[in-house]
Protein backbone atom coordinates (compact mmCIF):
# COMPACT_ATOMS: atom_id res chain seq x y z
CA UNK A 1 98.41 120.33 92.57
CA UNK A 2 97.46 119.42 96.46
CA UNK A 3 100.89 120.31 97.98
CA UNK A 4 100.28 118.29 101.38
CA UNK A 5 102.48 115.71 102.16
CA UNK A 6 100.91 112.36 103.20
CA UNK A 7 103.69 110.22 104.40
CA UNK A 8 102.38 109.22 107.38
CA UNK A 9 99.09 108.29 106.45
CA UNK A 10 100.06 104.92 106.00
CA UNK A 11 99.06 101.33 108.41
CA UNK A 12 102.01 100.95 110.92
CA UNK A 13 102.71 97.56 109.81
CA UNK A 14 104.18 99.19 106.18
CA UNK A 15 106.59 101.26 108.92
CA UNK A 16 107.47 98.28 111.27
CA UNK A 17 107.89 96.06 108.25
CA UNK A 18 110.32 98.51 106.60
CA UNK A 19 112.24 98.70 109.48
CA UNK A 20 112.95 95.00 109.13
CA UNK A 21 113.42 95.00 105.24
CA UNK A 22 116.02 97.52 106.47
CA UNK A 23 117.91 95.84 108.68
CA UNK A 24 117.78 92.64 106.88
CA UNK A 25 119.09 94.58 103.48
CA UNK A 26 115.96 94.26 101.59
CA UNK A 27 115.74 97.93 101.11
CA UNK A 28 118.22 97.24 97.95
CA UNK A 29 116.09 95.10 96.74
CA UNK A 30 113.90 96.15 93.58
CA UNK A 31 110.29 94.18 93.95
CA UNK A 32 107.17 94.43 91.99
CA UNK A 33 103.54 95.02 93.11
CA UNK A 34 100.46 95.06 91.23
CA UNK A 35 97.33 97.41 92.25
CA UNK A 36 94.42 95.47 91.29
CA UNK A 37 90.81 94.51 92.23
CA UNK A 38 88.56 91.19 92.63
CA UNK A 39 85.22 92.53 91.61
CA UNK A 40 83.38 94.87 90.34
CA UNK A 41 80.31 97.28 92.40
CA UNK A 42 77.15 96.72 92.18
CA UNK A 43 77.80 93.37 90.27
CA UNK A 44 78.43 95.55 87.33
CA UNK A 45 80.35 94.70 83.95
CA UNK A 46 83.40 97.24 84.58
CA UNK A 47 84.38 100.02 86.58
CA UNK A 48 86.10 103.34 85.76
CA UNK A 49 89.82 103.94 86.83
CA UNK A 50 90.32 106.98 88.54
CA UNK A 51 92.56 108.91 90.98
CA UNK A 52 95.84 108.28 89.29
CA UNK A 53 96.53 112.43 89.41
CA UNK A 54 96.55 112.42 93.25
CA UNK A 55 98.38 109.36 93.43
CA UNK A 56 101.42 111.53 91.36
CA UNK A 57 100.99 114.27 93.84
CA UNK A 58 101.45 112.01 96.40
CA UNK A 59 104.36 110.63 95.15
CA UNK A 60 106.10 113.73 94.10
CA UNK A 61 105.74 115.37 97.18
CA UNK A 62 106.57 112.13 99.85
CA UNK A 63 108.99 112.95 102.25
CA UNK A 64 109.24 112.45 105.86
CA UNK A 65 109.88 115.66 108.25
CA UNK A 66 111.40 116.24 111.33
CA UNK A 67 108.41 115.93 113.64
CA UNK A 68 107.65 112.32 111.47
CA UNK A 69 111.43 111.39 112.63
CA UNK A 70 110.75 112.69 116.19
CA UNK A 71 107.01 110.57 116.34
CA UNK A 72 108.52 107.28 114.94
CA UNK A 73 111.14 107.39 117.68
CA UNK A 74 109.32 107.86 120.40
CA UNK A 75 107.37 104.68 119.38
CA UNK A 76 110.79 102.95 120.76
CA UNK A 77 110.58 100.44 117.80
CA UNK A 78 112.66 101.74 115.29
CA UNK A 79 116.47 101.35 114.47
CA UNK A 80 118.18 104.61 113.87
CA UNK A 81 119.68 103.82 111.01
CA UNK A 82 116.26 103.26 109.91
CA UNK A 83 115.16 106.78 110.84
CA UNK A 84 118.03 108.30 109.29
CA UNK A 85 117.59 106.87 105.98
CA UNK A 86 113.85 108.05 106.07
CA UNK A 87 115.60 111.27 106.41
CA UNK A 88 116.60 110.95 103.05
CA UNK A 89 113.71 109.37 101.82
CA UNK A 90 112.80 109.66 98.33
CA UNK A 91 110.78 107.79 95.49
CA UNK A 92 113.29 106.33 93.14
CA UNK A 93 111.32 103.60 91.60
CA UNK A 94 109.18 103.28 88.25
CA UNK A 95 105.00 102.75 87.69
CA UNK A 96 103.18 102.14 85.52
CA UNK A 97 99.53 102.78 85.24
CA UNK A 98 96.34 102.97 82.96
CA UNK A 99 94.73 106.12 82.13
CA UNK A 100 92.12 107.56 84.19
CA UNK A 101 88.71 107.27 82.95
CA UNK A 102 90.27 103.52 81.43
CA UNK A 103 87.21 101.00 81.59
CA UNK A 104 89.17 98.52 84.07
CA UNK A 105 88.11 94.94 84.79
CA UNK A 106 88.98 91.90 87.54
CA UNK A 107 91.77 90.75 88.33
CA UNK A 108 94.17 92.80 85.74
CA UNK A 109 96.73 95.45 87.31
CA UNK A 110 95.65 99.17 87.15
CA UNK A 111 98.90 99.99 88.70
CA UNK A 112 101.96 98.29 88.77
CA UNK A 113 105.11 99.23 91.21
CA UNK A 114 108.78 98.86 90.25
CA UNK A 115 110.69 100.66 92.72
CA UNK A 116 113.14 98.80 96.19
CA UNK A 117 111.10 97.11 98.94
CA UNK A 118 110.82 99.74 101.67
CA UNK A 119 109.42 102.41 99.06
CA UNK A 120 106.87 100.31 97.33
CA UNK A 121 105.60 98.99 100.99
CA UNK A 122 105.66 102.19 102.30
CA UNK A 123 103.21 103.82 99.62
CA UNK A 124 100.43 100.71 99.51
CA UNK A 125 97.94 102.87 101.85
CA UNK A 126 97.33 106.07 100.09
CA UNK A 127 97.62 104.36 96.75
CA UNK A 128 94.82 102.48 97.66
CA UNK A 129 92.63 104.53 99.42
CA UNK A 130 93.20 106.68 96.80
CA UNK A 131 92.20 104.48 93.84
CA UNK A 132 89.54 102.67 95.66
CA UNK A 133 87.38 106.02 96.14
CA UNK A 134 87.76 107.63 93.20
CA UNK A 135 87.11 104.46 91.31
CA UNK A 136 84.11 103.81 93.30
CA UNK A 137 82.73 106.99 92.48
CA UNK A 138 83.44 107.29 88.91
CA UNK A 139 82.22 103.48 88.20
CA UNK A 140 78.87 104.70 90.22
CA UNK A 141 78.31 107.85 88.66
CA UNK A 142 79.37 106.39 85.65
CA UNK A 143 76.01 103.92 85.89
CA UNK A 144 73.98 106.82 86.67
CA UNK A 145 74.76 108.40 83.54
CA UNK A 146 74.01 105.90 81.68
CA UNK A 147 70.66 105.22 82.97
CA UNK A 148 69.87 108.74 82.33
CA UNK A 149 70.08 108.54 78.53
CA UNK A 150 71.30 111.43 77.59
CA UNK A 151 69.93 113.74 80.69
CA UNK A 152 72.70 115.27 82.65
CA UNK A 153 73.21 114.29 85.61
CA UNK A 154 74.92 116.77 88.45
CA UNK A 155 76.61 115.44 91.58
CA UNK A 156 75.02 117.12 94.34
CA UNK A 157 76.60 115.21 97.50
CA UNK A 158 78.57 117.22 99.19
CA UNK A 159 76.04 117.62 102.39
CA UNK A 160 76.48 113.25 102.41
CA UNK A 161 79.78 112.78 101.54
CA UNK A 162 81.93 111.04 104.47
CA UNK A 163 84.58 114.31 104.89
CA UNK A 164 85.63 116.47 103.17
CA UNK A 165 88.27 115.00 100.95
CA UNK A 166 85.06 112.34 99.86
CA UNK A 167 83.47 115.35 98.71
CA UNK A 168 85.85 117.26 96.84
CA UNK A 169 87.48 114.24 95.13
CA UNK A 170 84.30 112.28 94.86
CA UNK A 171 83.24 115.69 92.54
CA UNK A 172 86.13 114.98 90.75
CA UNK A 173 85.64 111.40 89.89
CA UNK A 174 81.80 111.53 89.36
CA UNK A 175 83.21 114.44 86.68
CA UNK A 176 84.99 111.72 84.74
CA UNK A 177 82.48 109.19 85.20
CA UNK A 178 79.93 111.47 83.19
CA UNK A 179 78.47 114.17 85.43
CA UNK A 180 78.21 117.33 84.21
CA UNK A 181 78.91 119.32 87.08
CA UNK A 182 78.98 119.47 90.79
CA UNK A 183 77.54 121.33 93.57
CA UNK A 184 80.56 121.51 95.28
CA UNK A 185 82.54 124.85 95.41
CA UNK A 186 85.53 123.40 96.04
CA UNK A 187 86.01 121.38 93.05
CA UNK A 188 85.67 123.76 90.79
CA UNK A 189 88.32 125.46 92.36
CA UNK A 190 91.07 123.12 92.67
CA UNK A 191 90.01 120.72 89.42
CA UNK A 192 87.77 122.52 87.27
CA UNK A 193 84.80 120.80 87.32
CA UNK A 194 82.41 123.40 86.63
CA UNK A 195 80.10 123.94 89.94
CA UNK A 196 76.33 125.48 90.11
CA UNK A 197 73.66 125.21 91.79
CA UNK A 198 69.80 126.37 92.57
CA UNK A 199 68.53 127.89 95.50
CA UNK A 200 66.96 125.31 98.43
CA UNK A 201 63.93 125.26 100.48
CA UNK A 202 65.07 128.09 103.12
CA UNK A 203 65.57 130.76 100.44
CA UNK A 204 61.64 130.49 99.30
CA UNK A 205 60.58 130.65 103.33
CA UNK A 206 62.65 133.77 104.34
CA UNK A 207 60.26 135.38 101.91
CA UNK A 208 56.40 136.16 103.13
CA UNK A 209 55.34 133.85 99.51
CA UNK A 210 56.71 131.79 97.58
CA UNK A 211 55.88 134.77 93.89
CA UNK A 212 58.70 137.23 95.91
CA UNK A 213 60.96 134.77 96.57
CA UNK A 214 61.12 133.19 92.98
CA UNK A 215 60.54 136.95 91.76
CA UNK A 216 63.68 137.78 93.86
CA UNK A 217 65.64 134.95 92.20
CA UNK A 218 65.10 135.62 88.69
CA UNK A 219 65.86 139.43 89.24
CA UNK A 220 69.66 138.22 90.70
CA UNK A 221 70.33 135.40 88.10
CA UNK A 222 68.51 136.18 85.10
CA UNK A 223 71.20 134.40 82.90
CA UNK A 224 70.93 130.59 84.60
CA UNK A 225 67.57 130.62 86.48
CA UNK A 226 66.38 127.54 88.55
CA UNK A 227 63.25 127.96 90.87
CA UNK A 228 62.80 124.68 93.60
CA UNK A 229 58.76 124.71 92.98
CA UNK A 230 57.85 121.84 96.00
CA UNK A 231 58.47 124.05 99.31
CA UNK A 232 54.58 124.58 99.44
CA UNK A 233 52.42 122.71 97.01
CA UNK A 234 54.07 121.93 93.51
CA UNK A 235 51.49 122.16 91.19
CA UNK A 236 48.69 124.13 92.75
CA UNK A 237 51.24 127.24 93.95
CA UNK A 238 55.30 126.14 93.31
CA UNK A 239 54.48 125.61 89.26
CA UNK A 240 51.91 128.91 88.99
CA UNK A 241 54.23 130.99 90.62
CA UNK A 242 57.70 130.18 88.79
CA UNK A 243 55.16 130.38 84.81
CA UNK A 244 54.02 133.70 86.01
CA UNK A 245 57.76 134.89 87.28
CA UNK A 246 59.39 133.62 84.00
CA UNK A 247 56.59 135.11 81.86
CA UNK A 248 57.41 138.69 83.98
CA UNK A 249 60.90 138.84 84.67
CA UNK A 250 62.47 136.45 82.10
CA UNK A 251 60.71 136.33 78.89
CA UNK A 252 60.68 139.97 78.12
CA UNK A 253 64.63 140.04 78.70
CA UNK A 254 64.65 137.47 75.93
CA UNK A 255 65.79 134.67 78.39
CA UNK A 256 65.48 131.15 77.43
CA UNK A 257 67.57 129.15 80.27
CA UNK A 258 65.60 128.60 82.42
CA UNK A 259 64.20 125.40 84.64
CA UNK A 260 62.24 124.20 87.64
CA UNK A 261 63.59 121.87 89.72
CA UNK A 262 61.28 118.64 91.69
CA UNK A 263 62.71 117.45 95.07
CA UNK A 264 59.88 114.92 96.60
CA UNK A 265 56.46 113.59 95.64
CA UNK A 266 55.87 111.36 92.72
CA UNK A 267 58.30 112.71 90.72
CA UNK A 268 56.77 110.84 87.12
CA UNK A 269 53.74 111.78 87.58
CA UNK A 270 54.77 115.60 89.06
CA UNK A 271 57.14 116.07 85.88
CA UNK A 272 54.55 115.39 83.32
CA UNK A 273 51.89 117.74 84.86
CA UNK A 274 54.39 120.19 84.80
CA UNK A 275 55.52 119.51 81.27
CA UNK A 276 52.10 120.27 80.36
CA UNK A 277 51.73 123.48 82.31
CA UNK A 278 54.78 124.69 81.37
CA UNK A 279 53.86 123.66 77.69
CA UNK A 280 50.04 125.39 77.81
CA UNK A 281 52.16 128.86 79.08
CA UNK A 282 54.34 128.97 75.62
CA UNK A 283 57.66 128.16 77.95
CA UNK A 284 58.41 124.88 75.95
CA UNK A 285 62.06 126.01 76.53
CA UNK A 286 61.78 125.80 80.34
CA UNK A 287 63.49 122.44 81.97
CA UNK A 288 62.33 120.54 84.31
CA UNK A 289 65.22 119.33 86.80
CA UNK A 290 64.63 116.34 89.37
CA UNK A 291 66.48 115.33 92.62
CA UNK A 292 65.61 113.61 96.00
CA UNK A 293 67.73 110.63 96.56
CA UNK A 294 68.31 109.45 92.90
CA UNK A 295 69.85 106.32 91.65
CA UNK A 296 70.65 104.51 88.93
CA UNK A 297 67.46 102.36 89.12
CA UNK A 298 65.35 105.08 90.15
CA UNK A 299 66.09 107.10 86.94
CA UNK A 300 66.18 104.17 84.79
CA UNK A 301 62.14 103.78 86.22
CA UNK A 302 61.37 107.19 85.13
CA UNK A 303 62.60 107.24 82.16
CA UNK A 304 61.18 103.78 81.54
CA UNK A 305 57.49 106.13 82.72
CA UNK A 306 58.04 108.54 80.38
CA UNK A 307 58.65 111.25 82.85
CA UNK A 308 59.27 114.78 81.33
CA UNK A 309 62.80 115.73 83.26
CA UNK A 310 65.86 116.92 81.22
CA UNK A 311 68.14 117.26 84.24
CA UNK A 312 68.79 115.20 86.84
CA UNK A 313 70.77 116.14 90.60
CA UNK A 314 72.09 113.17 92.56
CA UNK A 315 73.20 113.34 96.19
CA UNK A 316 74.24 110.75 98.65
CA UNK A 317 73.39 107.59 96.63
CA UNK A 318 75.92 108.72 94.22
CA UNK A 319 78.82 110.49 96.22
CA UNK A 320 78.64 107.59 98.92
CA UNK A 321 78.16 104.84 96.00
CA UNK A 322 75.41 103.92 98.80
CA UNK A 323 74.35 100.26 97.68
CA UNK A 324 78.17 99.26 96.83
CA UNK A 325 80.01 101.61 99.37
CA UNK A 326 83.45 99.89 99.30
CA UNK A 327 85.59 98.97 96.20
CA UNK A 328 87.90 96.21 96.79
CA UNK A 329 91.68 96.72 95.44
CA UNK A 330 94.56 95.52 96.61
CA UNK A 331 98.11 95.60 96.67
CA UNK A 332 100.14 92.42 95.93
CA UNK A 333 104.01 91.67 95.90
CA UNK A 334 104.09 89.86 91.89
CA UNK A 335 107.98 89.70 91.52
CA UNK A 336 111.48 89.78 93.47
CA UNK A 337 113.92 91.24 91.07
CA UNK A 338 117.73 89.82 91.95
CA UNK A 339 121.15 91.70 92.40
CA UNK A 340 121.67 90.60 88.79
CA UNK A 341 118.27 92.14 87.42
CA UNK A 342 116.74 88.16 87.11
CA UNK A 343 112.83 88.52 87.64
CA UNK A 344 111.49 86.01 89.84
CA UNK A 345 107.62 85.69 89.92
CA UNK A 346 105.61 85.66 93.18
CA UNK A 347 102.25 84.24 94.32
CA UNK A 348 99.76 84.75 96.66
CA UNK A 349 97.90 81.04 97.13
CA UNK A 350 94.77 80.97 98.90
CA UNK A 351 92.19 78.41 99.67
CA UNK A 352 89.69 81.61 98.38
CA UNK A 353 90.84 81.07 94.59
CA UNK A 354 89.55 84.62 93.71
CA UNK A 355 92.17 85.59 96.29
CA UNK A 356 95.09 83.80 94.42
CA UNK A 357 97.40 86.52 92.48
CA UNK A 358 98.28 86.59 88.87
CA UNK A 359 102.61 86.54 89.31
CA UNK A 360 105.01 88.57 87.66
CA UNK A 361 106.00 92.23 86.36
CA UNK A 362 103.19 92.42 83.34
CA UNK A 363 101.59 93.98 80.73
CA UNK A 364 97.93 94.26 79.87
CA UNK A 365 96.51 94.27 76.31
CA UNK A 366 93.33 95.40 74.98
CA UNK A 367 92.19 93.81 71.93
CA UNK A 368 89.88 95.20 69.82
CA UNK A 369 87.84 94.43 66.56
CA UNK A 370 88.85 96.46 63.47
CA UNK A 371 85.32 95.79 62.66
CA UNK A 372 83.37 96.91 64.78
CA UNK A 373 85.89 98.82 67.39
CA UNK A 374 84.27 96.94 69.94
CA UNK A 375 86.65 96.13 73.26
CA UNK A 376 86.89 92.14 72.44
CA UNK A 377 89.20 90.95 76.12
CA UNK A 378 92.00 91.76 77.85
CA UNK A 379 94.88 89.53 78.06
CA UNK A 380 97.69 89.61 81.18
CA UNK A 381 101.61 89.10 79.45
CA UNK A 382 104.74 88.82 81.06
CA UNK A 383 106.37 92.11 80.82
CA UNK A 384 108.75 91.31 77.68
CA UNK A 385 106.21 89.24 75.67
CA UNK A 386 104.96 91.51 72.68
CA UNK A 387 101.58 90.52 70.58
CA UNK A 388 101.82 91.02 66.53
CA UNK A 389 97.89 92.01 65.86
CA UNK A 390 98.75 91.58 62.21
CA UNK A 391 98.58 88.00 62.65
CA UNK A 392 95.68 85.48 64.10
CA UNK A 393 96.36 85.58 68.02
CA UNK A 394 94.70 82.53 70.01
CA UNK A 395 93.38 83.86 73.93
CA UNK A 396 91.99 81.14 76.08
CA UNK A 397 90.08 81.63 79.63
CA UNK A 398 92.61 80.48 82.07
CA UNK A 399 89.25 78.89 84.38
CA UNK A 400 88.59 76.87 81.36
CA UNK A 401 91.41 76.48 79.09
CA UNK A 402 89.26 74.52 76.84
CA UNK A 403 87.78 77.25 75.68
CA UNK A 404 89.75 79.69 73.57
CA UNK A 405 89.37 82.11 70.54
CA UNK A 406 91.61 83.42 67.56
CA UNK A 407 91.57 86.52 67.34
CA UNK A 408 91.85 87.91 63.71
CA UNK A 409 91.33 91.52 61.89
CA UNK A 410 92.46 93.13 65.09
CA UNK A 411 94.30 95.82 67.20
CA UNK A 412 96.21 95.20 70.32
CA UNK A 413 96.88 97.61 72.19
CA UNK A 414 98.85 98.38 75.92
CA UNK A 415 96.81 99.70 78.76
CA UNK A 416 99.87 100.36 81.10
CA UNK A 417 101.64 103.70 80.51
CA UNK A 418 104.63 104.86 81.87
CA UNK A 419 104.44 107.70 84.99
CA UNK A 420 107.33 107.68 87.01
CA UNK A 421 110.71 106.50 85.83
CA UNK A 422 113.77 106.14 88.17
CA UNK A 423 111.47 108.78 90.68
CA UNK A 424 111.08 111.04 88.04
CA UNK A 425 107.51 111.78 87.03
CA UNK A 426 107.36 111.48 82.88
CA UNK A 427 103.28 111.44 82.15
CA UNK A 428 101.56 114.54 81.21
CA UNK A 429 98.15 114.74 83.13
CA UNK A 430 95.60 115.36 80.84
CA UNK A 431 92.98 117.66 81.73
CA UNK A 432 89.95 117.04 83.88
CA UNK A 433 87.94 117.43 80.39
CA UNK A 434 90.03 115.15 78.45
CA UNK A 435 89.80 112.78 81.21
CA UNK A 436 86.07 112.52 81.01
CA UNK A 437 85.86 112.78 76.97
CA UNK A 438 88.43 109.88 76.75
CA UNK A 439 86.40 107.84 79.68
CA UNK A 440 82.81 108.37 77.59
CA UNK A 441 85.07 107.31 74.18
CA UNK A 442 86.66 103.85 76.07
CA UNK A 443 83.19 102.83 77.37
CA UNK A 444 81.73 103.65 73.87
CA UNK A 445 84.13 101.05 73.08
CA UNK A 446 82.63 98.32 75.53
CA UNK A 447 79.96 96.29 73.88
CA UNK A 448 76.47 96.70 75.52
CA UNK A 449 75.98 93.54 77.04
CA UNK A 450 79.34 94.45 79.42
CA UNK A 451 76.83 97.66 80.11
CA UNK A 452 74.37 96.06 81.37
CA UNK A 453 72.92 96.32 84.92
CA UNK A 454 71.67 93.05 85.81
CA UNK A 455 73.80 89.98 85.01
CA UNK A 456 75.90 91.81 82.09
CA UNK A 457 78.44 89.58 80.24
CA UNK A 458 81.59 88.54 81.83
CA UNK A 459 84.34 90.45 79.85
CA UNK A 460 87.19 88.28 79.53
CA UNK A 461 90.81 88.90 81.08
CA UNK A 462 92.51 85.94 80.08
CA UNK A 463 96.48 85.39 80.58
CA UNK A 464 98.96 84.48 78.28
CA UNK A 465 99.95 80.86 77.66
CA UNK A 466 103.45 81.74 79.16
CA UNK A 467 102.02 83.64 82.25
CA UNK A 468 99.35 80.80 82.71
CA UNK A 469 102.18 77.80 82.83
CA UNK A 470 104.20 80.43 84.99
CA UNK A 471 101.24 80.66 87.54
CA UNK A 472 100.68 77.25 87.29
CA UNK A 473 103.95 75.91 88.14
CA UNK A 474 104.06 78.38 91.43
CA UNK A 475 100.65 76.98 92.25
CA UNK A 476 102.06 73.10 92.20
CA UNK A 477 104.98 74.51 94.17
CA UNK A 478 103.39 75.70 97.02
CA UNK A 479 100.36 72.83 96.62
CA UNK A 480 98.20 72.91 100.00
């Protein structure tokens, strides 16, 4: 658990506002916000929700210290009746949340807030910035994966991440998205996602050739072996050298795990020449691992080329999600909740309609086919409707209401879980492993159209027909 306490890491406007909600009372007052997002990287059908276990650090461990107090005064802005009750501050409220490693679509919450005014304002930063990386990284690495069929794929970013934190939880999140491992030390550590790595360029110069230096290798890490075989000339000396090391050192120990690894030229045509030489020296068991600024599209080329790699080591374009580097949630007030517990719904209106909010305290459903299992839509409820999936259930696309669907020979089933209740924390974290074996189950679950790259089918988050006349009525309310 990271023990740091990040209560000031928040815009100043969630302070000075605060200060007002204070002073004007609102501080009582229990409100509702939803953490959401208006679309998805890289075009893509889905992403990946991740980062909830550092948002409950963060929230168990928010409190604001003496030299906090001391700062915010000398900003000469803030009552001190204000300051004292940040004194005392404390998470009371209640969220709600979906899994990590959930596959998570537009415009439906991830997280929803419950808690009084000044606390649910005061926590919108780090929730987001904590969701929006993570999520970023797991939906990219997630894509990576999948274009590798099979291969693994190992998060090697750490020398491109943007600071440390991006590397150590970016690790972390490529972990659930589907990467095996992670280069980074660090990670390990703290999360337990199982770090490695192979030795770089540098290592094979210090040597006077390149047959010491790999000879030198094997002889210190006979048990998980991995010679970089491009520092000279990869097939005419790297390749030669690393057969005739295994075949020396290796094979007569009975080894078997064992690999090269490519970083640069024409990595198709480089892996099947060295399939073949590797092949012709009786080391059919020796891998053949590829880096050198790896993405999605690059892999999916190769293995549409038949190249001979079983591995595959991506850096920057994965741990800075390079061609999609910013994920868009946000944090929107949904609901007012009255002295006498009455929920009153709030919208967001925008000439921007993606920018107009779904209102209210809600629940999501995910419906899927008995049939098949297949992940069929997600529908947005207010938060005391319930859905009986033993009978035919009509869902409609709120852009088109025209168009709807009964639903029949179906489960429904809640994506929001309870994690904090009245401040307390009540959700057992599941381990970094279950995290990523339940992400690879839900996207099993996604039909492969949603998967696709290019253009993949819109998955549909529809709302209820109470929750759309709800939404509608605010919208004819506050009519531009």
């Amino acid at each position: 658990m990271n023990e740091e306490n990040y209560s000031m890491l928040c815009d100043f406007y969630e302070l000075t506002m605060s200060n007002g909600y204070f002073k004007n009372g609102f501080y009582k007052k229990n409100v509702y916000f939803d953490l959401s997002f208006r679309k998805v990287p890289d075009n893509g059908g889905f992403a990946v929700a991740a980062g909830l276990e550092q948002v409950i650090d963060y929230i168990k461990n928010l409190h604001f210290d003496d030299g906090d107090i001391e700062y915010l005064r000398s900003k000469n802005m803030f009552d001190e009746k204000f300051l004292d009750y940040l004194k005392r501050f404390k998470f009371s409220g209640d969220i709600y949340a979906v899994p990590e490693g959930t596959p998570v679509f537009p415009n439906e919450p991830v997280i929803t807030v419950k808690a009084p005014a000044i606390e649910v304002q005061l926590i919108e930063t780090y929730m987001l910035l904590v969701f929006n990386h993570q999520t970023l990284i797991a939906t990219k690495a997630n894509r990576i994966v999948r274009a590798a069929q099979g291969r693994a794929v190992f998060e090697f970013g750490s020398h491109r991440a943007q600071g440390a934190s991006g590397a150590v939880l970016g690790a972390r999140a490529a972990y659930i998205g589907g990467c095996k491992g992670t280069s980074c030390t660090l990670t390990d550590e703290l999360y337990g996602v199982p770090a490695g790595g192979t030795m770089v360029h540098s290592w094979v110069q210090m040597f006077d050739n390149e047959y010491d230096a790999f000879k030198t290798y094997c002889e210190l890490y006979p048990d998980n072996t991995t010679l970089l075989v491009d520092t000279y000339n990869t097939l005419k000396s790297g390749i030669p050298n690393a057969i005739k090391v295994f075949k020396e050192v290796l094979v007569p120990q009975g080894k078997t795990n064992f690999a090269i690894r490519l970083d640069s030229g024409d990595i198709s045509y480089l892996s099947k020449k060295a399939r073949k030489m590797l092949d012709d020296a009786g080391l059919q068991c020796c891998k053949i691992t590829a880096s050198n600024s790896l993405d999605e599209y690059l892999i999916r080329d190769l293995m549409m080329q038949g190249a001979q790699i079983d591995n595959f080591g991506v850096g920057e374009r994965l741990i800075t999600s390079e061609s999609s580097p910013v994920f868009g949630g946000v944090y929107k007030l949904v609901a007012v909740e009255s002295e006498s517990g009455e929920i009153a719904p709030k919208i967001k209106v925008s000439e921007n309609t993606a920018k107009i909010t779904n209102p209210h305290f809600k629940k999501v459903y995910r419906y899927y086919d008995n049939e098949s299992g297949k992940a069929l839509a997600d529908e947005l409820c207010v938060y005391d409707e319930t859905v009986d999936d033993s009978k035919p259930h009509t869902i409609f696309d709120s852009n088109a209401a025209w168009k709807t669907k009964t639903l029949t020979n179906f489960t429904a089933k809640e994506l929001l879980v309870p994690v904090f209740k009245n401040g307390e924390c009540i959700y057992n974290s599941p381990s970094i492993d279950e995290i990523a074996a339940y992400c690879e189950e839900q996207i099993g679950l996604l039909w492969d159209e949603v998967k696709r790259f290019e253009n993949p089918h819109t998955y549909y988050v529809d709302l209820s027909k109470r929750l759309y006349e709800i939404k509608n009525i605010l919208l004819n309310v506050y009519e531009m």
